[in-house]
PDB file of N, CA and C in Angstrom:
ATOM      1  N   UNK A   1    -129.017 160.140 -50.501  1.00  0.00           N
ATOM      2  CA  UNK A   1    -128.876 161.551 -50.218  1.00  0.00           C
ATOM      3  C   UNK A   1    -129.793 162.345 -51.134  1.00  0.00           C
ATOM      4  N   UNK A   2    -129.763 163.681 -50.821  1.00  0.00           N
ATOM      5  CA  UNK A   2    -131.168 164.499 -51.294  1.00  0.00           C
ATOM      6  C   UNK A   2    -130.228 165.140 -52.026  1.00  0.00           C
ATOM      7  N   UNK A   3    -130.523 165.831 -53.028  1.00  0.00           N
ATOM      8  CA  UNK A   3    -129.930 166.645 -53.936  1.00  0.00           C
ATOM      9  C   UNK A   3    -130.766 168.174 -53.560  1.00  0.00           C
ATOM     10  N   UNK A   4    -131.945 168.160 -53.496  1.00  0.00           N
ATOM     11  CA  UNK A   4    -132.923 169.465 -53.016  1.00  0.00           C
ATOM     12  C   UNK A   4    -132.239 170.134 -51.603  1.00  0.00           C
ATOM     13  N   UNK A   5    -132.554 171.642 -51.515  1.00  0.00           N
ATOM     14  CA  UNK A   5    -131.853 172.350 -50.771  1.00  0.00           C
ATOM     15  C   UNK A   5    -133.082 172.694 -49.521  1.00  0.00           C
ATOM     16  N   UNK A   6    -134.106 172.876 -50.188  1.00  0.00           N
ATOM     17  CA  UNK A   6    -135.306 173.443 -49.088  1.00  0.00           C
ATOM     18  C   UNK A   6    -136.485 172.743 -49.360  1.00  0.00           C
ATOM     19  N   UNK A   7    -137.016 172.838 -48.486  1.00  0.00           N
ATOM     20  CA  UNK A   7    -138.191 171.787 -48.111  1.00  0.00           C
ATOM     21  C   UNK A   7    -139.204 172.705 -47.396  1.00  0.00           C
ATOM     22  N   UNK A   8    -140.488 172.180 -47.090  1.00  0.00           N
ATOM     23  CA  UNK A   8    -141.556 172.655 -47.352  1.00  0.00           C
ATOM     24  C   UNK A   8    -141.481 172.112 -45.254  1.00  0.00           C
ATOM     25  N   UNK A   9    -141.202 171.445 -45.308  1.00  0.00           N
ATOM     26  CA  UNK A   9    -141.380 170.663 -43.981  1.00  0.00           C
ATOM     27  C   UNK A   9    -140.108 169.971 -43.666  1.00  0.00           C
ATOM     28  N   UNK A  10    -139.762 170.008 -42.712  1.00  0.00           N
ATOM     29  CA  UNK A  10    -138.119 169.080 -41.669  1.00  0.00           C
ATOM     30  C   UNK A  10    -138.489 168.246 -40.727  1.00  0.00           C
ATOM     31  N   UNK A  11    -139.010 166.790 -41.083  1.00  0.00           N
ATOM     32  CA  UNK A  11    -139.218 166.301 -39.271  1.00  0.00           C
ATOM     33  C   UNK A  11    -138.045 165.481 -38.795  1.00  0.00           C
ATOM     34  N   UNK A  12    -137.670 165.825 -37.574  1.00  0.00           N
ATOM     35  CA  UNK A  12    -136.187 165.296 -37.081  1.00  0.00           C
ATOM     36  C   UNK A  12    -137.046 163.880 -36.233  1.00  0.00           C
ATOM     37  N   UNK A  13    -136.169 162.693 -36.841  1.00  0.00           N
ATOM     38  CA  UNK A  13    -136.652 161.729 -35.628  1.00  0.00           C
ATOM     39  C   UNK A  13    -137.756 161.007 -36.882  1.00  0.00           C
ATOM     40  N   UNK A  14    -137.177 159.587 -36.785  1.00  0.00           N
ATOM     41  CA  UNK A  14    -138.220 158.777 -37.722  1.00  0.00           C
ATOM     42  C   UNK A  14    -138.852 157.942 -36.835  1.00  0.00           C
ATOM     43  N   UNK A  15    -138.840 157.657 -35.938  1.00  0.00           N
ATOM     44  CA  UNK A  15    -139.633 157.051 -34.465  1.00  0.00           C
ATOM     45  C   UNK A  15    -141.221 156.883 -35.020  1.00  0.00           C
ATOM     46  N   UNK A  16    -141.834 156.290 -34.124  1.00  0.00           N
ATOM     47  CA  UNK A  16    -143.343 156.042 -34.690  1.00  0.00           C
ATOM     48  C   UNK A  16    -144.031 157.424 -34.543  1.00  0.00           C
ATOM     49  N   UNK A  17    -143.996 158.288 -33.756  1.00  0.00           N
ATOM     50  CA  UNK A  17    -144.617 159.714 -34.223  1.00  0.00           C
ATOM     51  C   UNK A  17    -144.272 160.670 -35.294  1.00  0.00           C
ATOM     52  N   UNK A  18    -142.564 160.648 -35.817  1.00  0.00           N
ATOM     53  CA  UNK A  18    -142.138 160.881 -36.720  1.00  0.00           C
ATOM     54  C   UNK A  18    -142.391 160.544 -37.893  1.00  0.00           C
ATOM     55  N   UNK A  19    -142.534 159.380 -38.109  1.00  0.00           N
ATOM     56  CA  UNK A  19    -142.888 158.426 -39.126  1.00  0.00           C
ATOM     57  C   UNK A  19    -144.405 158.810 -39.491  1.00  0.00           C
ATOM     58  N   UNK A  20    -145.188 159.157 -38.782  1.00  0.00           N
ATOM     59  CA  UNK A  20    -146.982 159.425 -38.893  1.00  0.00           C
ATOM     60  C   UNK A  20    -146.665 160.727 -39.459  1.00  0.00           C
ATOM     61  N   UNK A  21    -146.234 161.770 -39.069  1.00  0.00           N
ATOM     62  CA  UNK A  21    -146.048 162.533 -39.118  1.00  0.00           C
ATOM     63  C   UNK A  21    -145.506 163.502 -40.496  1.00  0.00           C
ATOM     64  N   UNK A  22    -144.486 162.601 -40.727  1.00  0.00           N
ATOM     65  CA  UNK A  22    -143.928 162.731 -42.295  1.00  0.00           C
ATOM     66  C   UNK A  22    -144.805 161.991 -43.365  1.00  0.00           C
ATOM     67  N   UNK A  23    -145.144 160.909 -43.437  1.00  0.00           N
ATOM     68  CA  UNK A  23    -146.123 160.824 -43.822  1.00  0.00           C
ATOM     69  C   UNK A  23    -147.706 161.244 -44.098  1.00  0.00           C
ATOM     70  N   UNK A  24    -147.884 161.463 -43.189  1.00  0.00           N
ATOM     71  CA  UNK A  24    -149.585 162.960 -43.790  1.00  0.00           C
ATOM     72  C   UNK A  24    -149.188 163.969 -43.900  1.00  0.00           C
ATOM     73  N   UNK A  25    -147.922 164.552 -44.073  1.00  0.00           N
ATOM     74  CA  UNK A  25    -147.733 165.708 -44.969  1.00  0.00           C
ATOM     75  C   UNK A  25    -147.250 165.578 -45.948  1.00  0.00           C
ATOM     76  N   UNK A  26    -146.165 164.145 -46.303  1.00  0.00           N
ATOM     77  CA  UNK A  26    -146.357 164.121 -47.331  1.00  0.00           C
ATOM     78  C   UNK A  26    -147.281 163.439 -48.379  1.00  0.00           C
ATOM     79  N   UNK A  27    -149.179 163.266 -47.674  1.00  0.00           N
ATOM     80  CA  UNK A  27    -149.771 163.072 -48.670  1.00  0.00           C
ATOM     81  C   UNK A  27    -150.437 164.117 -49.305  1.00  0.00           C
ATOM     82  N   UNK A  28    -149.749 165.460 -48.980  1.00  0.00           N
ATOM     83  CA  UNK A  28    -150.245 166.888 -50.285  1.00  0.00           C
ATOM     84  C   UNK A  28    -149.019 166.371 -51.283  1.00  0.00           C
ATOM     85  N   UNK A  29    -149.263 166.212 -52.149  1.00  0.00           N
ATOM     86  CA  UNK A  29    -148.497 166.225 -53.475  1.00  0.00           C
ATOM     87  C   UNK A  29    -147.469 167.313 -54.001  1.00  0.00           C
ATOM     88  N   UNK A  30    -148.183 168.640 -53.700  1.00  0.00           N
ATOM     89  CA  UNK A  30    -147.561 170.066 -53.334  1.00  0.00           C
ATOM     90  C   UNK A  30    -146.440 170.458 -52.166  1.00  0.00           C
ATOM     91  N   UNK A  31    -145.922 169.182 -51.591  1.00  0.00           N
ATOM     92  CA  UNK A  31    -145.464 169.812 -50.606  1.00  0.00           C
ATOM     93  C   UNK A  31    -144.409 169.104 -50.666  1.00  0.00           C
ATOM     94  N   UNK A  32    -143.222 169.196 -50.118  1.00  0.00           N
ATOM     95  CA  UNK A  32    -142.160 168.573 -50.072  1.00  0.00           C
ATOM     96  C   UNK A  32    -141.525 168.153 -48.286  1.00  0.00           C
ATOM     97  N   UNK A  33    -141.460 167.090 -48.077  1.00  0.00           N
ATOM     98  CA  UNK A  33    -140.976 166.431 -46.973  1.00  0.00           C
ATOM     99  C   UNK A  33    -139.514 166.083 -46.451  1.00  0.00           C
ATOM    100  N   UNK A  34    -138.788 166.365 -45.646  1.00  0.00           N
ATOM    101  CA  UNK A  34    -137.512 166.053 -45.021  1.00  0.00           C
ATOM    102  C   UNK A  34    -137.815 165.127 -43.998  1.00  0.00           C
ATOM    103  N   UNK A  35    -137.458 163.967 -43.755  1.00  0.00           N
ATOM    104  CA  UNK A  35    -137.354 163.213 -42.881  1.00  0.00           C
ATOM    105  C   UNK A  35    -136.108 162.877 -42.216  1.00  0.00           C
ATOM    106  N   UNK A  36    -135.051 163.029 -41.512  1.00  0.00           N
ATOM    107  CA  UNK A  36    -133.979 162.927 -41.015  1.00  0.00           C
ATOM    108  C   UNK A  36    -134.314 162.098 -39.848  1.00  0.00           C
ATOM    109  N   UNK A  37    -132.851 161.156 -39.732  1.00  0.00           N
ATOM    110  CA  UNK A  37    -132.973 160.024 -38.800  1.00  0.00           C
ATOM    111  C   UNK A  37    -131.480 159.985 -38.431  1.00  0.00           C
ATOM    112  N   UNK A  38    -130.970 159.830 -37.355  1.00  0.00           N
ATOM    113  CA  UNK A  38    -129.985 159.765 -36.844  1.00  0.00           C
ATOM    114  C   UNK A  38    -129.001 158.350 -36.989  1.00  0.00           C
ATOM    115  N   UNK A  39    -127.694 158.133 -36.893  1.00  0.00           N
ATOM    116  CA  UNK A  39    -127.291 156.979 -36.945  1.00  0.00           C
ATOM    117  C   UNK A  39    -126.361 157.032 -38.641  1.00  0.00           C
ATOM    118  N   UNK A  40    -125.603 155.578 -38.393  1.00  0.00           N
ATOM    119  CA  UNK A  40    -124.548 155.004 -39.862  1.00  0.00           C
ATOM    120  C   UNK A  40    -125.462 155.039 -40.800  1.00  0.00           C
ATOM    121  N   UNK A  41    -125.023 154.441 -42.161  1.00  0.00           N
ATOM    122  CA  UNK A  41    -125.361 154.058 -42.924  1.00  0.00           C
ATOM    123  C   UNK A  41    -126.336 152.606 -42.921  1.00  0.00           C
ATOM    124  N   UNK A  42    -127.295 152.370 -43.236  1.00  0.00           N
ATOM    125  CA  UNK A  42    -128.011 151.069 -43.591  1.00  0.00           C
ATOM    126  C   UNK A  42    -127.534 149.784 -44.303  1.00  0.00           C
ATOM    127  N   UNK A  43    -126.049 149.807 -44.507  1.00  0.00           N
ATOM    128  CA  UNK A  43    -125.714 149.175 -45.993  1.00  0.00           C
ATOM    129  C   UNK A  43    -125.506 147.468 -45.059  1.00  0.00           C
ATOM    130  N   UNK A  44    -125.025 147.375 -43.502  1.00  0.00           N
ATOM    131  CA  UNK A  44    -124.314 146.988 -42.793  1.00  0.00           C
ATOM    132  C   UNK A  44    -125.346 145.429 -43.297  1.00  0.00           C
ATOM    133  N   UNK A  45    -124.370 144.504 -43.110  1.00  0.00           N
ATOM    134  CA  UNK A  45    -124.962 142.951 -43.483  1.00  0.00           C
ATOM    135  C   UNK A  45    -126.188 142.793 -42.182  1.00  0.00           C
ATOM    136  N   UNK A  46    -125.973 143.301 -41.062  1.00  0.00           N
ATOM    137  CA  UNK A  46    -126.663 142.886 -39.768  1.00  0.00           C
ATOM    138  C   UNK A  46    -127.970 143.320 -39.808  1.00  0.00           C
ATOM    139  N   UNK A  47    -128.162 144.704 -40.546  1.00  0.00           N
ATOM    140  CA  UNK A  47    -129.458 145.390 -40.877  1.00  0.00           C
ATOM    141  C   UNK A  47    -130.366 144.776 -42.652  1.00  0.00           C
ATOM    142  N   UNK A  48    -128.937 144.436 -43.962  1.00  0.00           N
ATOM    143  CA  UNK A  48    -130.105 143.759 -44.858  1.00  0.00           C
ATOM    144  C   UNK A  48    -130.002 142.792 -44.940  1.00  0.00           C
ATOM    145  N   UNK A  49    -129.871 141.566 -43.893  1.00  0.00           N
ATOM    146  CA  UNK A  49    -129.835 140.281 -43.689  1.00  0.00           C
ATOM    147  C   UNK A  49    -131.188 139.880 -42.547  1.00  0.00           C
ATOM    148  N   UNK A  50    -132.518 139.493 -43.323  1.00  0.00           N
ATOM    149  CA  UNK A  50    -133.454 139.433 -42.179  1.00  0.00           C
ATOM    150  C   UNK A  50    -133.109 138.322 -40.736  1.00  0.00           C
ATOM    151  N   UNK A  51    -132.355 137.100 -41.540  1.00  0.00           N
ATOM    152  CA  UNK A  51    -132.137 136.436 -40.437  1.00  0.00           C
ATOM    153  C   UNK A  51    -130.903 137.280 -39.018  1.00  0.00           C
ATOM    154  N   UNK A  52    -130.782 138.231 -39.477  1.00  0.00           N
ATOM    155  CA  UNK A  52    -130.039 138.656 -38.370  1.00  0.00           C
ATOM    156  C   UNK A  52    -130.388 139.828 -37.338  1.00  0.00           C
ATOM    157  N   UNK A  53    -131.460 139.374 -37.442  1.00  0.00           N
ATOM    158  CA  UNK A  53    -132.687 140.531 -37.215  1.00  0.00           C
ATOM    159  C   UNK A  53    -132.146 140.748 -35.818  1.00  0.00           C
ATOM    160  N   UNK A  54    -131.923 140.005 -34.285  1.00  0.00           N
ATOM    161  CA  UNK A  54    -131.605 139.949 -33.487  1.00  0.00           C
ATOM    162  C   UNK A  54    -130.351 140.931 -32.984  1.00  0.00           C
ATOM    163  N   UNK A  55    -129.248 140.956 -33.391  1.00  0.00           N
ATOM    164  CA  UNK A  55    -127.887 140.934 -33.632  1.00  0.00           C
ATOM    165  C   UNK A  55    -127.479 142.644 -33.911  1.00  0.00           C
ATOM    166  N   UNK A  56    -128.200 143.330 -34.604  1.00  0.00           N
ATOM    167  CA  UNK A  56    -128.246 144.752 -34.294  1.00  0.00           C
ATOM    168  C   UNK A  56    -128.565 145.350 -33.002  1.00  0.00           C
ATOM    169  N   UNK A  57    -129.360 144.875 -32.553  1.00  0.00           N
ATOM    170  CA  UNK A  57    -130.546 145.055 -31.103  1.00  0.00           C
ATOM    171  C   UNK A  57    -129.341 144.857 -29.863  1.00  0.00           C
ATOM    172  N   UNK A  58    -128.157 144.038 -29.761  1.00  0.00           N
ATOM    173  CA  UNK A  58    -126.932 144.570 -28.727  1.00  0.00           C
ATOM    174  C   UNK A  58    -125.445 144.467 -29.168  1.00  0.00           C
ATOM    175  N   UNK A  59    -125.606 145.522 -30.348  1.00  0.00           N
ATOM    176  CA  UNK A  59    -124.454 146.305 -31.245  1.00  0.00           C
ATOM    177  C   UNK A  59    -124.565 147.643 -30.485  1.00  0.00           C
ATOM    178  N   UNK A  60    -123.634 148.333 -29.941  1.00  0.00           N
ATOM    179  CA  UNK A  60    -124.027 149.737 -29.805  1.00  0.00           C
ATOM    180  C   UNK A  60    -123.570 150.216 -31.055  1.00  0.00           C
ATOM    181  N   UNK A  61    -123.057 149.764 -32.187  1.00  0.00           N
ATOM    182  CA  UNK A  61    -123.142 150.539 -33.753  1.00  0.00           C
ATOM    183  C   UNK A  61    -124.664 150.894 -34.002  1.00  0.00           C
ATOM    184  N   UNK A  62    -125.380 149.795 -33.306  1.00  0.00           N
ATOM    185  CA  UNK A  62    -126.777 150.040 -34.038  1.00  0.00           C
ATOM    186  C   UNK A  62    -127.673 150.425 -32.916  1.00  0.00           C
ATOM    187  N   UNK A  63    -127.626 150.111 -32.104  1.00  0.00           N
ATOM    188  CA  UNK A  63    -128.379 150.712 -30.915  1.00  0.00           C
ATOM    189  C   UNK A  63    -127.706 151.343 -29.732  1.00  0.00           C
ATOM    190  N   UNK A  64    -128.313 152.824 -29.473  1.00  0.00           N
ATOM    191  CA  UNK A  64    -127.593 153.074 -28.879  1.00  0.00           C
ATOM    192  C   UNK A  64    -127.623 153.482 -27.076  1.00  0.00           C
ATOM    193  N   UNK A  65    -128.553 152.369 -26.796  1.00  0.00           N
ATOM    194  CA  UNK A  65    -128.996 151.730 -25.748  1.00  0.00           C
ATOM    195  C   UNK A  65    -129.265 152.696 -24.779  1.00  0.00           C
ATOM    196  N   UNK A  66    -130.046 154.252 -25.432  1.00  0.00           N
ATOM    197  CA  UNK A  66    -130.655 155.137 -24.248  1.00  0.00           C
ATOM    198  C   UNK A  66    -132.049 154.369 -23.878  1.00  0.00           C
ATOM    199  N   UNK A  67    -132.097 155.151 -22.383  1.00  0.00           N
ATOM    200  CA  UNK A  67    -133.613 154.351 -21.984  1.00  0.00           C
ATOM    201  C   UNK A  67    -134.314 155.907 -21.621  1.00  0.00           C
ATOM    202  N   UNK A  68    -135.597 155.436 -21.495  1.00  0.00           N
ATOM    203  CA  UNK A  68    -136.618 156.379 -21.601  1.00  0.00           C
ATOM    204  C   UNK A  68    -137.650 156.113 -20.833  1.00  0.00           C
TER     205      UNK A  68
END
C-alpha cells in the first residue's frame, strides 16, 4: 500500500498498455506514478508458487474469465 495521497499521474489497468504506459512516465524522476490494478491480494500460494503457474488461469478468484 501507498502511504502518498496525490500523484502526478493515475493509470487504471496494469494490462500491457497500462504497464507501457506507467512506465515512461515514470522514467521523469520528477514525477510521481499511480498504477492501480484490480483484483485480491498476490500473497495466494497459486500466484508465488511458479510451478503452479497453470492453476490460477481456471480459478475465477484469479481470473475473471471476461472475453473481449
Amino acid at each position: 500500500m501507498v502511504d502518498k495521497k496525490t500523484f502526478d499521474y493515475i493509470v487504471i489497468g496494469s494490462g500491457s498498455a497500462g504497464s507501457v504506459i506507467a512506465s515512461r512516465l515514470a522514467e521523469d524522476p520528477s514525477t510521481t506514478v499511480l498504477l492501480l490494478e484490480a483484483g485480491p491480494s498476490d500473497q495466494h500460494i497459486y500466484i508465488r508458487m511458479p510451478a503452479a503457474l497453470g492453476f490460477p488461469l481456471m480459478n475465477d478468484r484469479f481470473n475473471w474469465f471476461y472475453n473481449s
